[in-house]
Protein backbone atom coordinates (compact mmCIF):
# COMPACT_ATOMS: atom_id res chain seq x y z
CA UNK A 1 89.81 89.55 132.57
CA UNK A 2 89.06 92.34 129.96
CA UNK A 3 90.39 91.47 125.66
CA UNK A 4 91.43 93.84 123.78
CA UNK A 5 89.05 93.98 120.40
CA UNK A 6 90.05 96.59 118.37
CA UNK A 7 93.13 97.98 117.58
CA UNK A 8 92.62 101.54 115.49
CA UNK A 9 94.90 104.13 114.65
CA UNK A 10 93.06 106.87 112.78
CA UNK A 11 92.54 110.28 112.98
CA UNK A 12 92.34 113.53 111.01
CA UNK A 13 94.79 114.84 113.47
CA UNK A 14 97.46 113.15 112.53
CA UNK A 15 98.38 115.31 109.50
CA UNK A 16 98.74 118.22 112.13
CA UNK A 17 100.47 116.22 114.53
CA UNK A 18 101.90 113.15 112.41
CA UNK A 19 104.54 112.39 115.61
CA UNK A 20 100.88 110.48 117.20
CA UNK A 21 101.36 108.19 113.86
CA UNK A 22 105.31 107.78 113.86
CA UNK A 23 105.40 106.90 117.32
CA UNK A 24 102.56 104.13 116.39
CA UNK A 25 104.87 102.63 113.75
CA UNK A 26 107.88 102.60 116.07
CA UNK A 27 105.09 100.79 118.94
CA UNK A 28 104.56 98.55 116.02
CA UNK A 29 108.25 98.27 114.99
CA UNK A 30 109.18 97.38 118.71
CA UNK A 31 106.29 94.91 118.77
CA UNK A 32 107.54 92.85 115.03
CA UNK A 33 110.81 92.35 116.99
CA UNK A 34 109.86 90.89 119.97
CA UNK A 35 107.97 88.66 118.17
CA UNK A 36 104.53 89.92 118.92
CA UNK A 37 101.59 89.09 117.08
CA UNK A 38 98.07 90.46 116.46
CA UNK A 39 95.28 87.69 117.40
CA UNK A 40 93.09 86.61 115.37
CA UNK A 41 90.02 88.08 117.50
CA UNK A 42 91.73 92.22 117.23
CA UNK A 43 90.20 94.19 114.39
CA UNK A 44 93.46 96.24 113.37
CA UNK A 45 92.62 99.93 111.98
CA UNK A 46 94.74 102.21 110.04
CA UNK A 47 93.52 105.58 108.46
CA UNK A 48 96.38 108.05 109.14
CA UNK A 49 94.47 110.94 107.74
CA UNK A 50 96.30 111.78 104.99
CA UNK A 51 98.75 111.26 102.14
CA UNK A 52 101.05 112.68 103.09
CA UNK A 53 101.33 111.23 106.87
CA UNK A 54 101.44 107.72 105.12
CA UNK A 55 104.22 108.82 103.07
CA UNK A 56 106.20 109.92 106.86
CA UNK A 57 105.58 106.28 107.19
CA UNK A 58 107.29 104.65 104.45
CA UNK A 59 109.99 107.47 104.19
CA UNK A 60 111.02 106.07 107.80
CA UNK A 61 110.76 102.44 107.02
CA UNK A 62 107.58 101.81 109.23
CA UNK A 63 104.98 100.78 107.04
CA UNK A 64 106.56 97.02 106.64
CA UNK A 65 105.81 96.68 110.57
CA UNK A 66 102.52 97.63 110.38
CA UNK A 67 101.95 95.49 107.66
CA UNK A 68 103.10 92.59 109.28
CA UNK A 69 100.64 93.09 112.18
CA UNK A 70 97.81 93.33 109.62
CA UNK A 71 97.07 97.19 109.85
């Protein structure tokens, strides 16, 4: 049986193609209300590339989710 150990979203691509990141705070969205959690053993990763893709973030109300699984 294979673990997952790291969880990472990051890449410079993003700010070209910030849907990638969106659709990674839905994912995380989704994941907050089905009650899912990170585990303790996941190294959680986020570097969205830039400014302004973190700001797509909060402008949709996503960035609470991936607080909340420790990103």
């Amino acid at each position: 049986m294979a673990a997952v150990v790291i969880a990472a979203i990051t890449s410079c691509t993003n700010t070209s193609n910030p849907s990638v990141l969106m659709a990674a705070g839905l994912l995380a969205k989704k994941a907050v209300t089905l009650g899912l959690k990170r585990q303790p053993w996941v190294k959680a990763s986020l570097a969205p590339g830039s400014k302004v893709v973190s700001d797509y973030l909060a402008q949709a109300k996503l960035t609470p989710y991936l607080d909340e699984l420790v990103f």
